[in-house]
PDB file of N, CA and C in Angstrom:
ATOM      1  N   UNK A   1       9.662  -8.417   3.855  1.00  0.00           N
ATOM      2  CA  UNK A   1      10.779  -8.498   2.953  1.00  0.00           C
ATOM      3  C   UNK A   1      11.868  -9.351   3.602  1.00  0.00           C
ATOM      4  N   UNK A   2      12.549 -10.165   2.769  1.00  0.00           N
ATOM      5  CA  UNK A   2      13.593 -10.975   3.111  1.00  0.00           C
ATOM      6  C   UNK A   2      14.712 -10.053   3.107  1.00  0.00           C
ATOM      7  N   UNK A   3      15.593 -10.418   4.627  1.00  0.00           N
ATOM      8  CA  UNK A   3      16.801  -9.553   5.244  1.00  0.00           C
ATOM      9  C   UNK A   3      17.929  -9.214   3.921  1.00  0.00           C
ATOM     10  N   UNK A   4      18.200 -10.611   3.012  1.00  0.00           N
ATOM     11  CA  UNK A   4      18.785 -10.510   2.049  1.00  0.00           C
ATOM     12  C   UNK A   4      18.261  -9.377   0.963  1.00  0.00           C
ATOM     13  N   UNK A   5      16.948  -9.549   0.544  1.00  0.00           N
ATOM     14  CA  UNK A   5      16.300  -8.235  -0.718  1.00  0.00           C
ATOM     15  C   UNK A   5      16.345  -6.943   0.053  1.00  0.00           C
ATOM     16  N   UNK A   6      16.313  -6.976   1.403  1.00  0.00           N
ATOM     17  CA  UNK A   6      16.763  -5.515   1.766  1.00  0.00           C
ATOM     18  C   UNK A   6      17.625  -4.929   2.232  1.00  0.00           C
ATOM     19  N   UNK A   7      19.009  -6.061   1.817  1.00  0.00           N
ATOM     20  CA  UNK A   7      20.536  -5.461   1.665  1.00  0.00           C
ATOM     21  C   UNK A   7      20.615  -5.204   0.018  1.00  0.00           C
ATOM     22  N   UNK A   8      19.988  -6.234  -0.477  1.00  0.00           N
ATOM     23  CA  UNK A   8      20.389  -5.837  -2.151  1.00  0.00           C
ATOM     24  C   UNK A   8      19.588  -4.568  -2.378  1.00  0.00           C
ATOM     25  N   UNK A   9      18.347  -4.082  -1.519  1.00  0.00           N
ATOM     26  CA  UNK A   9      17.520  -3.189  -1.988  1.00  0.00           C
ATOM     27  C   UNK A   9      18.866  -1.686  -1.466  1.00  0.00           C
ATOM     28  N   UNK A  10      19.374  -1.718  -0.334  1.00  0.00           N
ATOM     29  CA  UNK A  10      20.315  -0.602  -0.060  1.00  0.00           C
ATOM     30  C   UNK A  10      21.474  -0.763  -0.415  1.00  0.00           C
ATOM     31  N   UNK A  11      22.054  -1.948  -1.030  1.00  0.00           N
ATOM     32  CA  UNK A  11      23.235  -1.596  -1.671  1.00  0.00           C
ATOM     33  C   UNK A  11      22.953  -1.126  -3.401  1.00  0.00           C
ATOM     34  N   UNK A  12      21.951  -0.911  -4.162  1.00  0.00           N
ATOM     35  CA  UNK A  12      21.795  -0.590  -5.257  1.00  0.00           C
ATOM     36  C   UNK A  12      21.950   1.175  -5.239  1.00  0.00           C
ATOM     37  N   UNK A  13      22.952   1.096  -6.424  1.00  0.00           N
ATOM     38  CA  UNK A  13      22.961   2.599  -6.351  1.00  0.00           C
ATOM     39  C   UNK A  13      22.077   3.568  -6.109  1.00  0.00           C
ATOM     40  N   UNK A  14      22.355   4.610  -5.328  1.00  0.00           N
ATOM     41  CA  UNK A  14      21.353   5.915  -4.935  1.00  0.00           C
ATOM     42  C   UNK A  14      20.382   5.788  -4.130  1.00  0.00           C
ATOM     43  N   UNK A  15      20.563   4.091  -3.363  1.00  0.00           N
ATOM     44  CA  UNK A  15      18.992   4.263  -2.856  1.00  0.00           C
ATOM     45  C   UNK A  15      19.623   4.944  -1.486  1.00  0.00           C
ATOM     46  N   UNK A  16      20.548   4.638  -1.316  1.00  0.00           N
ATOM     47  CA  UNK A  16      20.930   5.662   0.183  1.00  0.00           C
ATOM     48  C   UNK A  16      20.943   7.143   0.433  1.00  0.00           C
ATOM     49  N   UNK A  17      21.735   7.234  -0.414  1.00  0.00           N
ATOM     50  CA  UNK A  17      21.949   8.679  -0.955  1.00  0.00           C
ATOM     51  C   UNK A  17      20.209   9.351  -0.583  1.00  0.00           C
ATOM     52  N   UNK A  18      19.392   8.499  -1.513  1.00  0.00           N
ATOM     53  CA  UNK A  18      17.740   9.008  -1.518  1.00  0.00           C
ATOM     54  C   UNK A  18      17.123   8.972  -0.444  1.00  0.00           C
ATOM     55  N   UNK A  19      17.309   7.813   0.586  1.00  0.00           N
ATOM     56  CA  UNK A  19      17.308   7.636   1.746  1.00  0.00           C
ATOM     57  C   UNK A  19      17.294   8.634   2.566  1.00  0.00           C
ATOM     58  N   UNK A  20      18.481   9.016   2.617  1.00  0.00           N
ATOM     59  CA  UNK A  20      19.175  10.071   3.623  1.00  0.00           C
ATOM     60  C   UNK A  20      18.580  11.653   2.992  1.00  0.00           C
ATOM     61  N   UNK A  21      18.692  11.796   1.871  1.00  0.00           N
ATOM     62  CA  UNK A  21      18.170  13.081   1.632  1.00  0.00           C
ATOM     63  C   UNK A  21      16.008  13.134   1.732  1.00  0.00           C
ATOM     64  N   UNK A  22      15.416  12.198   1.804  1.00  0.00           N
ATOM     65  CA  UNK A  22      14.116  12.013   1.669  1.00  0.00           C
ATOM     66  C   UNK A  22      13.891  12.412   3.322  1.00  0.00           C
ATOM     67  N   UNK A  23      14.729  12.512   4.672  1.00  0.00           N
ATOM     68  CA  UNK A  23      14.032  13.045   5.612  1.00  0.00           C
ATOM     69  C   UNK A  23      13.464  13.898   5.560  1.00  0.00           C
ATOM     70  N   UNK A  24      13.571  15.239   4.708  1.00  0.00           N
ATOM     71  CA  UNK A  24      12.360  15.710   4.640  1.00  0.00           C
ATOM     72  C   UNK A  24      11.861  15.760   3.117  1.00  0.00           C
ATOM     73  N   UNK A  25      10.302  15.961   3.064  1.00  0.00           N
ATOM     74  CA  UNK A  25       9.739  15.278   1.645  1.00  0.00           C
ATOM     75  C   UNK A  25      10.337  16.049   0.155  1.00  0.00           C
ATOM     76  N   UNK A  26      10.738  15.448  -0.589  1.00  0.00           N
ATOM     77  CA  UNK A  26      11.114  15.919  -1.786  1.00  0.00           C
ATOM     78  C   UNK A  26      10.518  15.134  -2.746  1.00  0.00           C
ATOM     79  N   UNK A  27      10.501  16.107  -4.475  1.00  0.00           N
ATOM     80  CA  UNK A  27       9.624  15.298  -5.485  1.00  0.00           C
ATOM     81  C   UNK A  27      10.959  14.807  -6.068  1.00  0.00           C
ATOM     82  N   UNK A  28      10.760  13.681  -6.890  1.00  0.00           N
ATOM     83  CA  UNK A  28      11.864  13.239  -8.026  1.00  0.00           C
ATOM     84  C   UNK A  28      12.842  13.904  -8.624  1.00  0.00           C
ATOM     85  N   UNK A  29      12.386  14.905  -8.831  1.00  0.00           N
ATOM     86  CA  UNK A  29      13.058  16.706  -9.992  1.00  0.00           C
ATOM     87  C   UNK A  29      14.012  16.879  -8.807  1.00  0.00           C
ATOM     88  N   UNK A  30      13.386  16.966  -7.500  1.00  0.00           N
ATOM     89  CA  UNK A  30      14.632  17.459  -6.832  1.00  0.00           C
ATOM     90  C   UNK A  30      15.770  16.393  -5.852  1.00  0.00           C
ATOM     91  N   UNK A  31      15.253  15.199  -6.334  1.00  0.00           N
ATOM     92  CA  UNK A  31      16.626  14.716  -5.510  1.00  0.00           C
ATOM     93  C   UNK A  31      16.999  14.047  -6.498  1.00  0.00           C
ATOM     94  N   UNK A  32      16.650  14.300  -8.285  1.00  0.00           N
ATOM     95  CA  UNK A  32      17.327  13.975  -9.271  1.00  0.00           C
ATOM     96  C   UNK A  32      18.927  15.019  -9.382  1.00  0.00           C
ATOM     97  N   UNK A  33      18.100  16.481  -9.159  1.00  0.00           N
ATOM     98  CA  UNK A  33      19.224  17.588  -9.055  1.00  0.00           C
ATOM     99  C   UNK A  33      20.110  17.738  -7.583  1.00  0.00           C
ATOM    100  N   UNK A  34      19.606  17.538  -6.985  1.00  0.00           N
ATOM    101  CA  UNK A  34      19.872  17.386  -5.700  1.00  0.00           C
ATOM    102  C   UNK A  34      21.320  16.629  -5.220  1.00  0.00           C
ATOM    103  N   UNK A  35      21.142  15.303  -6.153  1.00  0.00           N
ATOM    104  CA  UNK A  35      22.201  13.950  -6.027  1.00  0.00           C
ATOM    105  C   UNK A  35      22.930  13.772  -7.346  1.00  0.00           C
ATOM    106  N   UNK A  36      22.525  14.752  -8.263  1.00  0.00           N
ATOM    107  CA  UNK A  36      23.093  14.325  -9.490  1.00  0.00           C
ATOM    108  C   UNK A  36      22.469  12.914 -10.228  1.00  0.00           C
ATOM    109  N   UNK A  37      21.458  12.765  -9.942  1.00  0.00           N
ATOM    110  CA  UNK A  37      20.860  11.262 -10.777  1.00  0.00           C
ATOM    111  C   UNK A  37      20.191  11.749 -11.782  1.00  0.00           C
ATOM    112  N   UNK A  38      20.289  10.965 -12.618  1.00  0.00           N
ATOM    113  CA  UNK A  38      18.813  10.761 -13.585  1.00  0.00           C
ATOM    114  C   UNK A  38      18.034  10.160 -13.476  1.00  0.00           C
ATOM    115  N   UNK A  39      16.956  11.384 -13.883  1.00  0.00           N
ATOM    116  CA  UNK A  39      15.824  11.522 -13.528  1.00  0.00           C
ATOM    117  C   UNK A  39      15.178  10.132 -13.897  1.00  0.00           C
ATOM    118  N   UNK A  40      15.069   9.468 -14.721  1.00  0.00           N
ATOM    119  CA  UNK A  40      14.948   7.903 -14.549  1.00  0.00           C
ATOM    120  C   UNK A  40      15.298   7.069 -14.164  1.00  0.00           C
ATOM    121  N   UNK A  41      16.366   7.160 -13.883  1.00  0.00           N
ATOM    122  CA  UNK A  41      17.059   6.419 -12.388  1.00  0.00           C
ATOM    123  C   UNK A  41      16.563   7.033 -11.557  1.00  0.00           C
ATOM    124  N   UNK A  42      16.067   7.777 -10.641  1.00  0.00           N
ATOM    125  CA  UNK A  42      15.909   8.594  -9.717  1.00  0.00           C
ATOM    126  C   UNK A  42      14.472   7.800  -9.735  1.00  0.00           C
ATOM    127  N   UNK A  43      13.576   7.572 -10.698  1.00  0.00           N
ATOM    128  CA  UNK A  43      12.520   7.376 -10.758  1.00  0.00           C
ATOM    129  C   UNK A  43      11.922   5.564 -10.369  1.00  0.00           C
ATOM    130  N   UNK A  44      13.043   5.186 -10.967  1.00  0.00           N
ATOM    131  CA  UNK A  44      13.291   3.329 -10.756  1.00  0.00           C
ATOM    132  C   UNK A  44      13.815   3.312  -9.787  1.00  0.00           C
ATOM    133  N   UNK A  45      14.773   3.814  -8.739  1.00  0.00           N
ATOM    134  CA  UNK A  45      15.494   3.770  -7.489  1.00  0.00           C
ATOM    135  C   UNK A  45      14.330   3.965  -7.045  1.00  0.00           C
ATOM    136  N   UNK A  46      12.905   5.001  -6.571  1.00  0.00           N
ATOM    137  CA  UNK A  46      11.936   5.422  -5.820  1.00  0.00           C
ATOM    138  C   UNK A  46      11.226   4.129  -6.293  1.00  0.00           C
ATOM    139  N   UNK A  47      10.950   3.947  -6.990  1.00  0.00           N
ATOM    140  CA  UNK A  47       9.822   3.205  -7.410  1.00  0.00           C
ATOM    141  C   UNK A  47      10.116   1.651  -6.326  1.00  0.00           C
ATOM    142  N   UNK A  48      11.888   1.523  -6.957  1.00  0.00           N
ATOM    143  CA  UNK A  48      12.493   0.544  -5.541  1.00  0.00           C
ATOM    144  C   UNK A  48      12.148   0.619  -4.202  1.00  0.00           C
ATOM    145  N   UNK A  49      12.470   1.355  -3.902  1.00  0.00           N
ATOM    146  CA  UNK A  49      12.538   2.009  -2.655  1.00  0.00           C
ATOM    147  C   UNK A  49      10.746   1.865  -1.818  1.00  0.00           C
ATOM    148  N   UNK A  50      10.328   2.355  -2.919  1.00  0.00           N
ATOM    149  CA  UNK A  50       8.646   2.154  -1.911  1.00  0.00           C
ATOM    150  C   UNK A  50       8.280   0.536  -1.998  1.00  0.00           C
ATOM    151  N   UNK A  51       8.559  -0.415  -2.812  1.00  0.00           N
ATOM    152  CA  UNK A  51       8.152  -1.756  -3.143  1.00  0.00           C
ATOM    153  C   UNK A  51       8.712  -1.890  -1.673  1.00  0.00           C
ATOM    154  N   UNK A  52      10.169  -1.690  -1.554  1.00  0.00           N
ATOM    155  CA  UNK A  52      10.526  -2.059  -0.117  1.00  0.00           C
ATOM    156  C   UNK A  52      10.101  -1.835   1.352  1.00  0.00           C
ATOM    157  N   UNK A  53       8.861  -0.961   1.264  1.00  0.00           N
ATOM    158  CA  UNK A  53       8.350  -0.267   2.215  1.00  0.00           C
ATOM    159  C   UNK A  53       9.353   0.747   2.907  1.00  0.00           C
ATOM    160  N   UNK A  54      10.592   1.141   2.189  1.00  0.00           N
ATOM    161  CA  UNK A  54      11.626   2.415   2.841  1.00  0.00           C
ATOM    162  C   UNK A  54      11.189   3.716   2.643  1.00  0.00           C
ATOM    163  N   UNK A  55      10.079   3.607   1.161  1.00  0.00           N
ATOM    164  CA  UNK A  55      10.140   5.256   1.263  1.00  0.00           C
ATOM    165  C   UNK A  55       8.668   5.294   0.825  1.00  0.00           C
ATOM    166  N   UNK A  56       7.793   6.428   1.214  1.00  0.00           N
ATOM    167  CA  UNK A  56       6.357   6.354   1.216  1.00  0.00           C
ATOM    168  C   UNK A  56       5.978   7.920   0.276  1.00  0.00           C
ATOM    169  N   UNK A  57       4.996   7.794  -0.215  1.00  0.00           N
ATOM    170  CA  UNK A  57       4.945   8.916  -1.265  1.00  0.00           C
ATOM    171  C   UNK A  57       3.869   9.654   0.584  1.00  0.00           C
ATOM    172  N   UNK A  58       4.326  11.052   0.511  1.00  0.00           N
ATOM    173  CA  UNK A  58       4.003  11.880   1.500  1.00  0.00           C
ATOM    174  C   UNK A  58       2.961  12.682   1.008  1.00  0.00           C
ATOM    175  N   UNK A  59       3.096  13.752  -0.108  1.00  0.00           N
ATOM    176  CA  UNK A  59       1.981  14.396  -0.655  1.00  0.00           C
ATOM    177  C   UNK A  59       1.671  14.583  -2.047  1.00  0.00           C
ATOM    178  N   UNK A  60       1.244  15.248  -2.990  1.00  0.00           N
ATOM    179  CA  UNK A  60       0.969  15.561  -3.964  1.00  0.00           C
ATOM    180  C   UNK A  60       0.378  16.983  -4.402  1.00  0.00           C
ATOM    181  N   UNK A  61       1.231  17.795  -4.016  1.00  0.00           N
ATOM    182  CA  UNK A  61       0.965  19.312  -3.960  1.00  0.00           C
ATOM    183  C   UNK A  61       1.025  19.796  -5.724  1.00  0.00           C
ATOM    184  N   UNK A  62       0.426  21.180  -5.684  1.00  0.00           N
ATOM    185  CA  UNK A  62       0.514  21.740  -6.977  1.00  0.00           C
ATOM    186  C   UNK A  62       2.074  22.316  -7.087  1.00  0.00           C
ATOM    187  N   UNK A  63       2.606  22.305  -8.468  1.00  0.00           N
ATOM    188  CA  UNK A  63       3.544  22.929  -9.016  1.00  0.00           C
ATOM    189  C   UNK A  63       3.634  23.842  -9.192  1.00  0.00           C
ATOM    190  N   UNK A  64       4.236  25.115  -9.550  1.00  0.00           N
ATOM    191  CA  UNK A  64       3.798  26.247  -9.814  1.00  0.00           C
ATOM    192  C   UNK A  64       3.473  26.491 -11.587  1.00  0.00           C
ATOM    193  N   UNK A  65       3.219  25.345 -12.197  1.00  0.00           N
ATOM    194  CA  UNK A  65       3.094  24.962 -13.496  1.00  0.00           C
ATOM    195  C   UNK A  65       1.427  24.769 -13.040  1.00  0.00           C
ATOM    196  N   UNK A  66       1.431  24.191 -12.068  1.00  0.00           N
ATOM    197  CA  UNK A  66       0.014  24.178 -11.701  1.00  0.00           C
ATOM    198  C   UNK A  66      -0.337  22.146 -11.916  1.00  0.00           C
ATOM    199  N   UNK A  67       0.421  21.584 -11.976  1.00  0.00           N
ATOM    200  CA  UNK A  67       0.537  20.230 -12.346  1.00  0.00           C
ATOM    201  C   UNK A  67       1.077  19.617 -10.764  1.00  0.00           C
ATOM    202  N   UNK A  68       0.230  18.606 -10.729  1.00  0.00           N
ATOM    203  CA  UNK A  68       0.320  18.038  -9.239  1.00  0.00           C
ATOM    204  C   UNK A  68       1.835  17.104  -9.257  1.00  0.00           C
ATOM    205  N   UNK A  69       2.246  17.137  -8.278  1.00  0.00           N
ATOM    206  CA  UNK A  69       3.834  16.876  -8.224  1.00  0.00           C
ATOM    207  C   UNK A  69       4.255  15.772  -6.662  1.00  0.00           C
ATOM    208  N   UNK A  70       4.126  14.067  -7.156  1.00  0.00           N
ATOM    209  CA  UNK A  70       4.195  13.613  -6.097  1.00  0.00           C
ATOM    210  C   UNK A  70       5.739  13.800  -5.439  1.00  0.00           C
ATOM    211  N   UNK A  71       5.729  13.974  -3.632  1.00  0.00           N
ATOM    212  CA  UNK A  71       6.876  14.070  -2.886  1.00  0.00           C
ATOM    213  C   UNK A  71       6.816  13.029  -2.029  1.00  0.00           C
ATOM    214  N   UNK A  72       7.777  12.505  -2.046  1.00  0.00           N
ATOM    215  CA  UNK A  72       8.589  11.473  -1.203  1.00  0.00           C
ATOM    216  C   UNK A  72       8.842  11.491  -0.438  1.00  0.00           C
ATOM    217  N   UNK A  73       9.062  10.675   0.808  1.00  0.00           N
ATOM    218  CA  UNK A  73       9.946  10.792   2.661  1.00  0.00           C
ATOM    219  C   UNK A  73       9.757   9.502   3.108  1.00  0.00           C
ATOM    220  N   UNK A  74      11.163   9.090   3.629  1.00  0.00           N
ATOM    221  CA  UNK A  74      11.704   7.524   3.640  1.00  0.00           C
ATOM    222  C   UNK A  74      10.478   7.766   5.124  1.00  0.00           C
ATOM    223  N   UNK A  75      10.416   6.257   5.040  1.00  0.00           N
ATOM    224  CA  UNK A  75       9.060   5.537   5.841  1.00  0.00           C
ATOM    225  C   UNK A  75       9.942   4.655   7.092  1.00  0.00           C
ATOM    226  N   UNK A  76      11.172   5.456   6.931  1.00  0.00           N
ATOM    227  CA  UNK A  76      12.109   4.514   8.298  1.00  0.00           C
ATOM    228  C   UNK A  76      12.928   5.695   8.485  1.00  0.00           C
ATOM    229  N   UNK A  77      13.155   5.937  10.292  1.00  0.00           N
ATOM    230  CA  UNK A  77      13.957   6.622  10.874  1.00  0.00           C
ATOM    231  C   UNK A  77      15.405   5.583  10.966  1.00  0.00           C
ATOM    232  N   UNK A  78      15.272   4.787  10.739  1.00  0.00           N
ATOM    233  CA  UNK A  78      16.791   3.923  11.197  1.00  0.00           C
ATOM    234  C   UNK A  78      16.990   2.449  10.397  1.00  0.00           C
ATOM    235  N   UNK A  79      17.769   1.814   9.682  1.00  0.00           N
ATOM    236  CA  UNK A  79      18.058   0.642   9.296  1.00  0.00           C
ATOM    237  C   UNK A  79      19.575   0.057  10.286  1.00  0.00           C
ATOM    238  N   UNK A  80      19.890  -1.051  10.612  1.00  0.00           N
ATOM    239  CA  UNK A  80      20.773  -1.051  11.344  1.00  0.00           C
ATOM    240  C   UNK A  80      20.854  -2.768  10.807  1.00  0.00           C
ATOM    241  N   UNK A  81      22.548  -2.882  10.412  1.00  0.00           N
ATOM    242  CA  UNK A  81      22.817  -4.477  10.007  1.00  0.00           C
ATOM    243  C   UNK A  81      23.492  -5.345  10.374  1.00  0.00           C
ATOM    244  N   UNK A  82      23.474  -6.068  11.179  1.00  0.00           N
ATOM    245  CA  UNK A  82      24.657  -6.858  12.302  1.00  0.00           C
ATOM    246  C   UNK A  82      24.831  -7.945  10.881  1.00  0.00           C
ATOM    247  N   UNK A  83      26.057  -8.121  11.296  1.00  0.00           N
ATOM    248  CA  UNK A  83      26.806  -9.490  11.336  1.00  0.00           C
ATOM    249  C   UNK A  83      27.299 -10.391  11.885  1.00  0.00           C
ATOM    250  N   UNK A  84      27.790  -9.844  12.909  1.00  0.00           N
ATOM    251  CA  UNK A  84      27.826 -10.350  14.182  1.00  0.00           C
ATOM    252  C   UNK A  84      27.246 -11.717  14.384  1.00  0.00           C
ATOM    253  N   UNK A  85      28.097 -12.996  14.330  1.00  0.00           N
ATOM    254  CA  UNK A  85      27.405 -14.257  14.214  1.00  0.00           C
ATOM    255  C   UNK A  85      26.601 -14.338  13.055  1.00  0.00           C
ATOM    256  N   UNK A  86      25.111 -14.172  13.088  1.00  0.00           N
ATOM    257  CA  UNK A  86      24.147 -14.106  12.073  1.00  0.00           C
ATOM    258  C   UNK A  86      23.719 -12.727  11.526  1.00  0.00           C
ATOM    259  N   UNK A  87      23.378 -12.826  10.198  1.00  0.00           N
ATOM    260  CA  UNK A  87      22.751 -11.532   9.577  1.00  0.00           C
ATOM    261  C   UNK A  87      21.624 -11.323  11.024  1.00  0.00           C
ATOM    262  N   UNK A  88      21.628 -10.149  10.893  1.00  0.00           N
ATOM    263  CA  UNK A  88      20.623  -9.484  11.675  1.00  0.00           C
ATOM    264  C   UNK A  88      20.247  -8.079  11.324  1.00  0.00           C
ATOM    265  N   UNK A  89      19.040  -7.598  10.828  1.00  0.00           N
ATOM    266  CA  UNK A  89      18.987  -6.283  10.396  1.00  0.00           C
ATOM    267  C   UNK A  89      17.131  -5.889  10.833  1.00  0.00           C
ATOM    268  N   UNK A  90      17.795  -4.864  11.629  1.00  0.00           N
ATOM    269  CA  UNK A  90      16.419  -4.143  12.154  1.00  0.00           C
ATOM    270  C   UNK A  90      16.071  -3.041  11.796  1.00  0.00           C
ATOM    271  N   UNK A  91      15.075  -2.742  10.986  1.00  0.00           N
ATOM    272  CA  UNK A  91      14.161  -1.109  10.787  1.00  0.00           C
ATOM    273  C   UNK A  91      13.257  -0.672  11.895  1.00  0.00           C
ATOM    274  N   UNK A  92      13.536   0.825  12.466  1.00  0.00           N
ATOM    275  CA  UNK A  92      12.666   1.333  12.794  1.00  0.00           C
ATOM    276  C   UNK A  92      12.060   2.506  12.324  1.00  0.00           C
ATOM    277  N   UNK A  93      10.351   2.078  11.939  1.00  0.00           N
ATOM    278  CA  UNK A  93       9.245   2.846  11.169  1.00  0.00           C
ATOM    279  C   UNK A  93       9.646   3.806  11.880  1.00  0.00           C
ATOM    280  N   UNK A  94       9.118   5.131  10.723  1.00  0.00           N
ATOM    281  CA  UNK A  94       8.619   6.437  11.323  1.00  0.00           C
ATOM    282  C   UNK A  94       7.113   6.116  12.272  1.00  0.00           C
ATOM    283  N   UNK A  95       7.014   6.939  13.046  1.00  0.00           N
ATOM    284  CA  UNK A  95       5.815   6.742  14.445  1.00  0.00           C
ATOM    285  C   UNK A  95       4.421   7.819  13.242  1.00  0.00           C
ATOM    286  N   UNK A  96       3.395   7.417  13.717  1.00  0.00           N
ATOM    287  CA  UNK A  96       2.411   8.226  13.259  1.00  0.00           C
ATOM    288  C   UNK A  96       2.943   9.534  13.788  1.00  0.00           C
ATOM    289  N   UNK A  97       3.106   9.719  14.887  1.00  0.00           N
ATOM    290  CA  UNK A  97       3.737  10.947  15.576  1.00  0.00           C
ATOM    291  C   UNK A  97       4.384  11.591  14.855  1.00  0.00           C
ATOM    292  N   UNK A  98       5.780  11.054  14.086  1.00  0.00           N
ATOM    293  CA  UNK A  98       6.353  11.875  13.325  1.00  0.00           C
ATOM    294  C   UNK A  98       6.046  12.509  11.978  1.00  0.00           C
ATOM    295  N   UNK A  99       5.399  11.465  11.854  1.00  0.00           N
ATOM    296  CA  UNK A  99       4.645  12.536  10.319  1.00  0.00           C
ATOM    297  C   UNK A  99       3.928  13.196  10.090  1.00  0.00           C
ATOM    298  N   UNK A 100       2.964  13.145  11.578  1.00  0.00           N
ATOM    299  CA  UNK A 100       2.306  14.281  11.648  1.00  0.00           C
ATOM    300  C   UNK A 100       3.005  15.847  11.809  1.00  0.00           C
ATOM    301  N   UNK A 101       4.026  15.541  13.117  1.00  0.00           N
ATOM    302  CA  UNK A 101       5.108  16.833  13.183  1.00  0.00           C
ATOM    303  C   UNK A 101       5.326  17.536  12.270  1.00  0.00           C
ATOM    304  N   UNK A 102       6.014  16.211  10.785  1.00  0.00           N
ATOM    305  CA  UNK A 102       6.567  16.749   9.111  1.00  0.00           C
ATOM    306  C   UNK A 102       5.749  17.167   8.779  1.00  0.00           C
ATOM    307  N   UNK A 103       4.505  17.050   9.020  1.00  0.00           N
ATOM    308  CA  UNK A 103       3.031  17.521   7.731  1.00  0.00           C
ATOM    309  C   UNK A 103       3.005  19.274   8.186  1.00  0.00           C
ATOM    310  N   UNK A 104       3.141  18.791   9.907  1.00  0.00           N
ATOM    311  CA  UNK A 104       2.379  20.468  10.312  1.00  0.00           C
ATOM    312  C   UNK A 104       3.550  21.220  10.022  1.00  0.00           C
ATOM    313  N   UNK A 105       4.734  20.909  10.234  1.00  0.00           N
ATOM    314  CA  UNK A 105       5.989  21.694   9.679  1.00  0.00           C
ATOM    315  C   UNK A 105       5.721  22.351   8.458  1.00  0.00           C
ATOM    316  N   UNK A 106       5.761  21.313   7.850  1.00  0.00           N
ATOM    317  CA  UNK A 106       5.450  21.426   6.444  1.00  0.00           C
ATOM    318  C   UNK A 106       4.988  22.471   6.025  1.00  0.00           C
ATOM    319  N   UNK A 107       3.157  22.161   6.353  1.00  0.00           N
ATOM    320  CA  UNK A 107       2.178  23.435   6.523  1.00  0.00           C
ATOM    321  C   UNK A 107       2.879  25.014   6.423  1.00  0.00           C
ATOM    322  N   UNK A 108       3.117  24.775   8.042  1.00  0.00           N
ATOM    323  CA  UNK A 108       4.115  26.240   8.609  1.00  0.00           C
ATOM    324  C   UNK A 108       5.116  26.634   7.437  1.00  0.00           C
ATOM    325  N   UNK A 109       5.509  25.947   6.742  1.00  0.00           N
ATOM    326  CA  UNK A 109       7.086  26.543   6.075  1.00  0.00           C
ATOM    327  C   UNK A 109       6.296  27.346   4.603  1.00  0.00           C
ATOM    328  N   UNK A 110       5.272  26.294   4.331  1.00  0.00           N
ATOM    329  CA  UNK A 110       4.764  26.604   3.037  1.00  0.00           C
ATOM    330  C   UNK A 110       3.503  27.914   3.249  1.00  0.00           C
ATOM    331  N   UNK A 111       3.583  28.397   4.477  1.00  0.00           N
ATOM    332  CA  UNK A 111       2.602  29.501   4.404  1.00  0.00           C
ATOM    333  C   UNK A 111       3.400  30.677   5.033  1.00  0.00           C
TER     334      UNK A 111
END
């Protein structure tokens, strides 16, 4: 991605907000209620958001409707944007390491 489409990709409304609340995995429903968005905005912001490689769909668990329910968790521990002389903007990925941690967490919380 060009440094420029991934300032316009985080200055568009909510994608931060989604950002910051997606450290740990949430479905659409809840960081629609969560942030106050709508839920179609909420849905076009994500949909943003993964084109950009920022946020990665994590699982697809059952609902208690019984209807599978994809959850979300940003795919970067850090964005950082110099100006300083020249644009300069560095992401650092989540490590395989860490998502394994989130999964087994995960696991643990949900049993």
């Amino acid at each position: 991605m060009v440094d420029t489409d991934l300032i316009e990709v985080l200055g568009t409304e909510y994608n931060v907000a989604i950002l910051v609340a997606t450290e740990e995995p949430k479905s659409a429903k809840q960081l629609s209620t969560e942030l106050d968005v709508p839920i179609a905005t909420c849905y076009r912001r994500i949909d943003q958001l993964e084109e950009a490689g920022l946020l990665e769909l994590h699982d697809r668990p059952l609902s208690d409707e019984r209807r599978r329910v994809k959850v979300y968790r940003r795919a970067v521990e850090n964005v950082e944007i110099d100006f300083n002389g020249a644009l300069n903007i560095s992401v650092d990925e989540r490590t395989a390491a860490q998502t394994e941690l989130d999964t087994a967490r995960q696991r643990f919380v949900d049993n």
